[in-house]
N, C-alpha and C. Protein backbone atom coordinates (compact mmCIF):
# COMPACT_ATOMS: atom_id res chain seq x y z
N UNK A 1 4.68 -16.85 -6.69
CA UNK A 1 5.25 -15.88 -5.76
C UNK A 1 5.64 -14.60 -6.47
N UNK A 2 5.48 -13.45 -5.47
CA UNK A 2 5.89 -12.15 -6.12
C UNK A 2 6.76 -11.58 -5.03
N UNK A 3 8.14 -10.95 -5.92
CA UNK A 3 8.98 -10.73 -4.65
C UNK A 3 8.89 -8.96 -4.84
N UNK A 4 9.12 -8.53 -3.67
CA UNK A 4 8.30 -6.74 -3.82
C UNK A 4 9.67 -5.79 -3.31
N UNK A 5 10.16 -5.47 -3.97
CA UNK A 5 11.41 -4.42 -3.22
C UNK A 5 10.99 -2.66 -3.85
N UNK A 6 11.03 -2.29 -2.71
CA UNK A 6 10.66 -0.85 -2.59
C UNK A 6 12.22 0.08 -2.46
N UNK A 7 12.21 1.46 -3.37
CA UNK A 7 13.34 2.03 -3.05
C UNK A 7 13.00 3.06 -3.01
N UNK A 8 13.84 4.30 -2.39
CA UNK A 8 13.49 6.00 -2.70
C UNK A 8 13.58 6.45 -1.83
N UNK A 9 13.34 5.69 -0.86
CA UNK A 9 12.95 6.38 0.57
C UNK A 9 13.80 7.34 1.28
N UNK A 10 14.33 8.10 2.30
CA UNK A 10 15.16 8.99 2.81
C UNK A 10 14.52 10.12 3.48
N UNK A 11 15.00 10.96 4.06
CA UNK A 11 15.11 12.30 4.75
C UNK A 11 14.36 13.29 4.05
N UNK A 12 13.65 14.25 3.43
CA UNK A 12 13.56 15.46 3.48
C UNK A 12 12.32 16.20 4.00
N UNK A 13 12.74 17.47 3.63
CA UNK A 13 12.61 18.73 4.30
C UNK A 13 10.79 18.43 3.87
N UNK A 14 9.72 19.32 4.86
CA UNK A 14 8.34 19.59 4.69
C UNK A 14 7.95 20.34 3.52
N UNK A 15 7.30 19.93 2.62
CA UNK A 15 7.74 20.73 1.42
C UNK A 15 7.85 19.99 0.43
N UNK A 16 9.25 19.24 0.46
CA UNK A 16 9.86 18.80 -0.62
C UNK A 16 9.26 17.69 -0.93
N UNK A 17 9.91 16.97 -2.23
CA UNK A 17 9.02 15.55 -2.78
C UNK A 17 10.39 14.45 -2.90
N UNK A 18 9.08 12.57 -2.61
CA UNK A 18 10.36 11.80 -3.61
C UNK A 18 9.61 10.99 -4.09
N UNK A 19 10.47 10.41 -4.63
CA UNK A 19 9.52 9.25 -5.52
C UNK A 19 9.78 7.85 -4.97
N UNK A 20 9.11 7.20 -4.50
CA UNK A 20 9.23 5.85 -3.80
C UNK A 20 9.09 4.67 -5.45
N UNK A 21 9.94 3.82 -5.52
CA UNK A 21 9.99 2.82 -6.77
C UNK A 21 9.72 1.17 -5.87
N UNK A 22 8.95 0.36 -6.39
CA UNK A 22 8.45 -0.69 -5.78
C UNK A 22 8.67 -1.63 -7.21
N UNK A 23 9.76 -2.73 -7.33
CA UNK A 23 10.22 -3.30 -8.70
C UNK A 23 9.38 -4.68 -7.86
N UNK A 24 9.02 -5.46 -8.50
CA UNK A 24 8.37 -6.83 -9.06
C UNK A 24 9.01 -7.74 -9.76
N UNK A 25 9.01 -8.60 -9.03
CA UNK A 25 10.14 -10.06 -10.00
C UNK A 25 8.79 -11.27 -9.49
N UNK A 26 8.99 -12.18 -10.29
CA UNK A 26 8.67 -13.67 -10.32
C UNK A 26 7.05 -13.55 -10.74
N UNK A 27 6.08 -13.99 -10.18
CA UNK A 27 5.35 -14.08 -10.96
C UNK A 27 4.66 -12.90 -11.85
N UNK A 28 3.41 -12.74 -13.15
CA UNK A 28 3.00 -11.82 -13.64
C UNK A 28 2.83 -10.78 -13.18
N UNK A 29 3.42 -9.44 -13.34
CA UNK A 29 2.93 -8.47 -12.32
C UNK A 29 2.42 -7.45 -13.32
N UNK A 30 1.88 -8.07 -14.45
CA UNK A 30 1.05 -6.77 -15.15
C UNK A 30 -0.46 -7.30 -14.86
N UNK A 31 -0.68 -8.63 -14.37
CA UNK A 31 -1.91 -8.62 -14.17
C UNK A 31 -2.49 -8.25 -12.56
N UNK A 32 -1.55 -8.13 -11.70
CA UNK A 32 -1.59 -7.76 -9.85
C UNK A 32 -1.93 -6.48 -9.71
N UNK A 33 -3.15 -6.20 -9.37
CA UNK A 33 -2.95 -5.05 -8.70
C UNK A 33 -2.32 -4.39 -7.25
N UNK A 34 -1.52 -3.33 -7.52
CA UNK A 34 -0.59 -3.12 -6.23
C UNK A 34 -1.24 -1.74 -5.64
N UNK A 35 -0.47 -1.61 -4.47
CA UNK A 35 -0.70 -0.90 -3.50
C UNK A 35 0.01 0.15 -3.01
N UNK A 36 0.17 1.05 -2.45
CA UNK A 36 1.58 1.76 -1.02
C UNK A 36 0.52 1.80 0.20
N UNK A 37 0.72 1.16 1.34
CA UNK A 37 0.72 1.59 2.52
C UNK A 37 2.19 1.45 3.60
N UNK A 38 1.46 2.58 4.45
CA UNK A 38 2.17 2.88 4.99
C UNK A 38 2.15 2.98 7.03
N UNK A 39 2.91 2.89 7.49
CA UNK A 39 3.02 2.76 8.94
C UNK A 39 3.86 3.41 9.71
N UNK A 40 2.99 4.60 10.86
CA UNK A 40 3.99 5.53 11.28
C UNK A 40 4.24 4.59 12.80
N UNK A 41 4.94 4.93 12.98
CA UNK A 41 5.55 4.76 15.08
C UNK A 41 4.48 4.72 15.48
N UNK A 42 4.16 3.79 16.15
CA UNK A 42 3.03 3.45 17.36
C UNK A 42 1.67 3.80 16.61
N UNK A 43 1.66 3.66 15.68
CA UNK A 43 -0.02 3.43 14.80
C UNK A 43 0.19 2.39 14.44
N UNK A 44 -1.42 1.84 13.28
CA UNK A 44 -1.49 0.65 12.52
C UNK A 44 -1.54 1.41 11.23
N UNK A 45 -0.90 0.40 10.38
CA UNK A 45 -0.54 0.68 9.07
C UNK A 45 -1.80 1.37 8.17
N UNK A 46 -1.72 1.58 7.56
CA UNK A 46 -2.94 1.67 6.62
C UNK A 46 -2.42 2.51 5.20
N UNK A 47 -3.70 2.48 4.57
CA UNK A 47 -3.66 2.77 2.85
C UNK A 47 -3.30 3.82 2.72
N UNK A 48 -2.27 4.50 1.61
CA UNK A 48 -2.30 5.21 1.02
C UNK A 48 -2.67 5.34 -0.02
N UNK A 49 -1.87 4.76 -0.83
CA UNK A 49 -2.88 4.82 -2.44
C UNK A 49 -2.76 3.09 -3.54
N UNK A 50 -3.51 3.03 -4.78
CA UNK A 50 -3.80 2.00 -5.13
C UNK A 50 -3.68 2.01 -6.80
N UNK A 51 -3.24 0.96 -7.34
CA UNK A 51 -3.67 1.38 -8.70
C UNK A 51 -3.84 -0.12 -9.74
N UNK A 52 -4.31 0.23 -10.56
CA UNK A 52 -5.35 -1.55 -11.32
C UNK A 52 -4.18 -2.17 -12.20
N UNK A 53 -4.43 -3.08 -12.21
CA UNK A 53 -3.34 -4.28 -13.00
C UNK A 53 -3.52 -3.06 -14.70
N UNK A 54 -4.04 -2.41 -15.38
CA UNK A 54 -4.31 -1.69 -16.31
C UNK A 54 -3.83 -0.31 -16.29
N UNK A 55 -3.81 -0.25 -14.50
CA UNK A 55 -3.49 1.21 -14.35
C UNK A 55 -4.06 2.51 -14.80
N UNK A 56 -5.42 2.13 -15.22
CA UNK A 56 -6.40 2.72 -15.87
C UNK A 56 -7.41 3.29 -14.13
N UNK A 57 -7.04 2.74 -13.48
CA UNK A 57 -8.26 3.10 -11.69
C UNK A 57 -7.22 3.33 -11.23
N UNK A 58 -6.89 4.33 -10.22
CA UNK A 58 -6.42 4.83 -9.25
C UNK A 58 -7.09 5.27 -7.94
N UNK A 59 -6.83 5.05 -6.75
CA UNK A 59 -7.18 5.30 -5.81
C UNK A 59 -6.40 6.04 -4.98
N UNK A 60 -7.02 6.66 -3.87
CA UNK A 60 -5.70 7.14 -2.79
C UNK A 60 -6.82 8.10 -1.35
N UNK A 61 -6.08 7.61 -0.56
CA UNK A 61 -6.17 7.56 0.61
C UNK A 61 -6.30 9.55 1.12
N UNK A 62 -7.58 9.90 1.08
CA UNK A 62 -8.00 11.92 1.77
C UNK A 62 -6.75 12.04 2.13
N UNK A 63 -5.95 11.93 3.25
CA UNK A 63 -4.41 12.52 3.50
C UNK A 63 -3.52 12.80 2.35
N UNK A 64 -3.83 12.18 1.53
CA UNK A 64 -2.64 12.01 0.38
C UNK A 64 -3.36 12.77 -1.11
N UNK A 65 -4.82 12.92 -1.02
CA UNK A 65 -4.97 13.27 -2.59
C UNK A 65 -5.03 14.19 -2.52
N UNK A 66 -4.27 14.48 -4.04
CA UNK A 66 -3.64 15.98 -4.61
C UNK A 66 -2.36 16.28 -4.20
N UNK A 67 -1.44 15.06 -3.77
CA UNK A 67 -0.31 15.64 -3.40
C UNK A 67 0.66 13.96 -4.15
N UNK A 68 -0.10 13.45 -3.47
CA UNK A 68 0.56 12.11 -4.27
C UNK A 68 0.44 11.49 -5.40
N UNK A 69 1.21 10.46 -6.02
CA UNK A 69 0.53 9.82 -7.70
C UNK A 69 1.32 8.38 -7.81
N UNK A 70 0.50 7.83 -7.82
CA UNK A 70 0.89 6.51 -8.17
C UNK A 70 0.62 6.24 -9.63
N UNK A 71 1.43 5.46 -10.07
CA UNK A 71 1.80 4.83 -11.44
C UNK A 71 2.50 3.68 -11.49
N UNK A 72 2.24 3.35 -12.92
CA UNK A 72 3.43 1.88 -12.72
C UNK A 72 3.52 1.97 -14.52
N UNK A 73 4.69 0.89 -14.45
CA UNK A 73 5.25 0.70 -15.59
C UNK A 73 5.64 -0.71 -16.00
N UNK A 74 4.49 -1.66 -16.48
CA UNK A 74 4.50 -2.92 -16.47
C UNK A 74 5.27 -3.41 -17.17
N UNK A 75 6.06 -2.66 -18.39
CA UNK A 75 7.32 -2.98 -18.89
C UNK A 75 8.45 -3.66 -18.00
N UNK A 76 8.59 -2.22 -17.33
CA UNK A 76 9.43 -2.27 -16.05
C UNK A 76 9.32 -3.37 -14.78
N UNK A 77 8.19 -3.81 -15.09
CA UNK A 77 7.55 -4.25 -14.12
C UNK A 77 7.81 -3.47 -12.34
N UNK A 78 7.52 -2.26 -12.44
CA UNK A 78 7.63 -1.36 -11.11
C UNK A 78 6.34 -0.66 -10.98
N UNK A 79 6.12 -0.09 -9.50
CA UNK A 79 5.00 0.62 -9.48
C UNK A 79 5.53 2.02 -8.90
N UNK A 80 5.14 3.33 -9.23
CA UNK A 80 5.70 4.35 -8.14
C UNK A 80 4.48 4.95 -7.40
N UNK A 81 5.73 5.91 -6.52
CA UNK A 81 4.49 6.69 -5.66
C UNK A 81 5.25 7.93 -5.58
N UNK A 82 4.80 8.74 -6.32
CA UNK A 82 5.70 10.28 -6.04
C UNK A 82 4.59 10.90 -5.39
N UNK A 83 5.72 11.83 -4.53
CA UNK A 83 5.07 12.27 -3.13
C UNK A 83 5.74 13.69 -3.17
N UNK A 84 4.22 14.51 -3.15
CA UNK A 84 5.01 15.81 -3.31
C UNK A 84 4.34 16.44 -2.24
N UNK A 85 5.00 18.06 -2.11
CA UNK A 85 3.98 19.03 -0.94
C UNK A 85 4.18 17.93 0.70
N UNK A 86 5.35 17.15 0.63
CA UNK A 86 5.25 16.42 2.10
C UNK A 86 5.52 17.24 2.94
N UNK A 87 4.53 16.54 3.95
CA UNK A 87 4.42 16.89 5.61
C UNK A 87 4.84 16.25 6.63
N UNK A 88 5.35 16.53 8.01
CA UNK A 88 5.58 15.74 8.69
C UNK A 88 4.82 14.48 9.31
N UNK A 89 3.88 14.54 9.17
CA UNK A 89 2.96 13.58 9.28
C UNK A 89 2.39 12.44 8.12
N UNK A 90 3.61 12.67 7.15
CA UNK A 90 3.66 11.41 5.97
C UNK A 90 5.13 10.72 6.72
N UNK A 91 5.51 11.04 7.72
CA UNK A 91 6.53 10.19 8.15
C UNK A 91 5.96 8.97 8.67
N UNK A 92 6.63 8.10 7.94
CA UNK A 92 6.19 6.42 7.92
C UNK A 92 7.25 5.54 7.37
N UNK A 93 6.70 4.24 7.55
CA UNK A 93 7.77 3.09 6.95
C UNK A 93 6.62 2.85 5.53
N UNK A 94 7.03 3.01 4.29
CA UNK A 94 6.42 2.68 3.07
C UNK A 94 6.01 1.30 2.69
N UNK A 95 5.23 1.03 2.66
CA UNK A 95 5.35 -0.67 2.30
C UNK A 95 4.46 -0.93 0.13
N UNK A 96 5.01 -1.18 -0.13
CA UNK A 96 4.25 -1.85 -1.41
C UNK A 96 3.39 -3.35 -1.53
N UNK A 97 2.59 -3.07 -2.04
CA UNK A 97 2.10 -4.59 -1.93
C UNK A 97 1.38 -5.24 -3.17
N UNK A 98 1.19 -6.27 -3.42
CA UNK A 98 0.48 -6.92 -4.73
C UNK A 98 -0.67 -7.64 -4.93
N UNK A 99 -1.61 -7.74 -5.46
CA UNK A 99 -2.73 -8.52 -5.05
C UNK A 99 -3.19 -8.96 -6.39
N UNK A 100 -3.79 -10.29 -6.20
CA UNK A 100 -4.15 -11.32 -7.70
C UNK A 100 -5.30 -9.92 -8.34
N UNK A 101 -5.99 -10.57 -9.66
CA UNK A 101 -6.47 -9.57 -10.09
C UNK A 101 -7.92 -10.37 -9.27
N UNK A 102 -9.19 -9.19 -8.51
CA UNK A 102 -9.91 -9.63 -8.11
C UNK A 102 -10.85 -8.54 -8.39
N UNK A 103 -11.87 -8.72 -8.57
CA UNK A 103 -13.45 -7.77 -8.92
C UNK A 103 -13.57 -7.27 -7.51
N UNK A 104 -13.15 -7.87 -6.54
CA UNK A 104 -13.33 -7.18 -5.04
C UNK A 104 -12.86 -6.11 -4.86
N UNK A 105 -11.96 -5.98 -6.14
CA UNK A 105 -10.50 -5.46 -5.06
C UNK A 105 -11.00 -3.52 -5.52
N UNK A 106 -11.80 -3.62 -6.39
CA UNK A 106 -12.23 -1.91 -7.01
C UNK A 106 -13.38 -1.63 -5.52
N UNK A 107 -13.83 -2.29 -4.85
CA UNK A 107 -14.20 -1.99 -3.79
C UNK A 107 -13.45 -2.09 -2.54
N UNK A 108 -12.21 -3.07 -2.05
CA UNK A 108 -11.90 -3.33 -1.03
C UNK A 108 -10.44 -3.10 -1.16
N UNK A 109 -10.01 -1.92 -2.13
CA UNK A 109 -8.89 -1.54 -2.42
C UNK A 109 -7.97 -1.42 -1.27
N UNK A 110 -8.25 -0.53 -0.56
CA UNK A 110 -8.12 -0.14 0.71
C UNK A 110 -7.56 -0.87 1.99
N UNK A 111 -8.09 -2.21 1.82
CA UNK A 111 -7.75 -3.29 2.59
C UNK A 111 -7.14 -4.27 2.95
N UNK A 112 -5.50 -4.41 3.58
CA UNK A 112 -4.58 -5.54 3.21
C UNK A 112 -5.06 -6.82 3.60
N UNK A 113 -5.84 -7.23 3.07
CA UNK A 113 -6.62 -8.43 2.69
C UNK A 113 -6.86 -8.57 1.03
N UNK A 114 -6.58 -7.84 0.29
CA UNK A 114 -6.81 -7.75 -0.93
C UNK A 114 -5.47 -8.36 -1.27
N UNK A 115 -4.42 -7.63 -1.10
CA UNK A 115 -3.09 -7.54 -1.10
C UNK A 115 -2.32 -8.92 -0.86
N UNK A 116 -2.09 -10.07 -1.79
CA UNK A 116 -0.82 -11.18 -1.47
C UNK A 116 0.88 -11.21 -1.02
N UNK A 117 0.77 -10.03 -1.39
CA UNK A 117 2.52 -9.89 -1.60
C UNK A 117 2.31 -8.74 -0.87
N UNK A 118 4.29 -8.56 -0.08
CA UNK A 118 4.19 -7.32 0.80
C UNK A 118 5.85 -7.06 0.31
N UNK A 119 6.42 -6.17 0.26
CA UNK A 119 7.42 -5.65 0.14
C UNK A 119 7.95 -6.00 1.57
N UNK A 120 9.73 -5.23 2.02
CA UNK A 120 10.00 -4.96 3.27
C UNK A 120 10.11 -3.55 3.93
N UNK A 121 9.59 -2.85 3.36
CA UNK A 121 9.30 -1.09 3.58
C UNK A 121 10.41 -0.37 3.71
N UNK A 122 10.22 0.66 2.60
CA UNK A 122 11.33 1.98 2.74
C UNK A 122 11.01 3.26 3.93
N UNK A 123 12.43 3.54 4.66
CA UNK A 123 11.22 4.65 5.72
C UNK A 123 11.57 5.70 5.18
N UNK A 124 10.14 6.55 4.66
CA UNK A 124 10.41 8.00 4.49
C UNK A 124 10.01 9.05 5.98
N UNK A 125 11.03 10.03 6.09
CA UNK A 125 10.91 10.67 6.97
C UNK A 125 11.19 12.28 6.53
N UNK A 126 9.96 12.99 7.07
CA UNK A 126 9.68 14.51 6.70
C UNK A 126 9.93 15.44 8.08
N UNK A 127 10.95 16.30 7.70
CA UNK A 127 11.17 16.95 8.95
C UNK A 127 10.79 18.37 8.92
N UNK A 128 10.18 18.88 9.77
CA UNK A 128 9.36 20.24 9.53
C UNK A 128 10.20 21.50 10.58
């Protein structure tokens, strides 16, 4: 089991940035590759961005690239997502997620089917 707690989340202005922190306890989490998606009001969730148990591949979701960056720090065992240049339309509930290490997953990154573990989501909200 991997337990997923996400923090950072809050209020600001269109424009401004935060950094969302997603910490990892119990099983290995330098070998999981993790995730951020996210889910606004009355949509279905979907991907934002992705990054490899190595942290060497990164992915991320046309809405978000060039504004966002995911990283992690397997020391720490945490993953982030700093979020800069936000818009009102990155208003969502954040979710983090974890997934075994899988050869699928550099193709089906994208897809919470990859993903074992789910956080309980931070809501960031951008007001314009």
């Amino acid at each position: 089991q991997v337990q997923l707690v996400e923090t950072g989340g809050g209020l600001v202005q269109a424009g401004g940035s935060l950094r969302l922190s997603c910490a990892a306890s119990g099983r290995t989490f330098s070998g999981a590759a993790m995730g951020w998606f996210r889910q606004a009001p009355g949509k279905e969730r979907e991907f934002v961005a992705a990054i490899s148990w190595s942290g060497g591949t990164t992915y991320y979701a046309n809405s978000v690239k060039g504004r966002f960056i995911i990283s992690r720090d397997n020391a720490k065992n945490t993953v982030y997502l700093q979020m800069n240049s936000l818009k009102a339309e990155d208003t969502a509930v954040y979710y983090c997620a974890a997934g075994q290490s899988r050869t699928s997953w550099f193709i089906g990154h994208s897809g919470e089917s990859q993903y074992d573990y789910w956080g309980q989501g931070t809501q960031v909200t951008v007001s314009s």
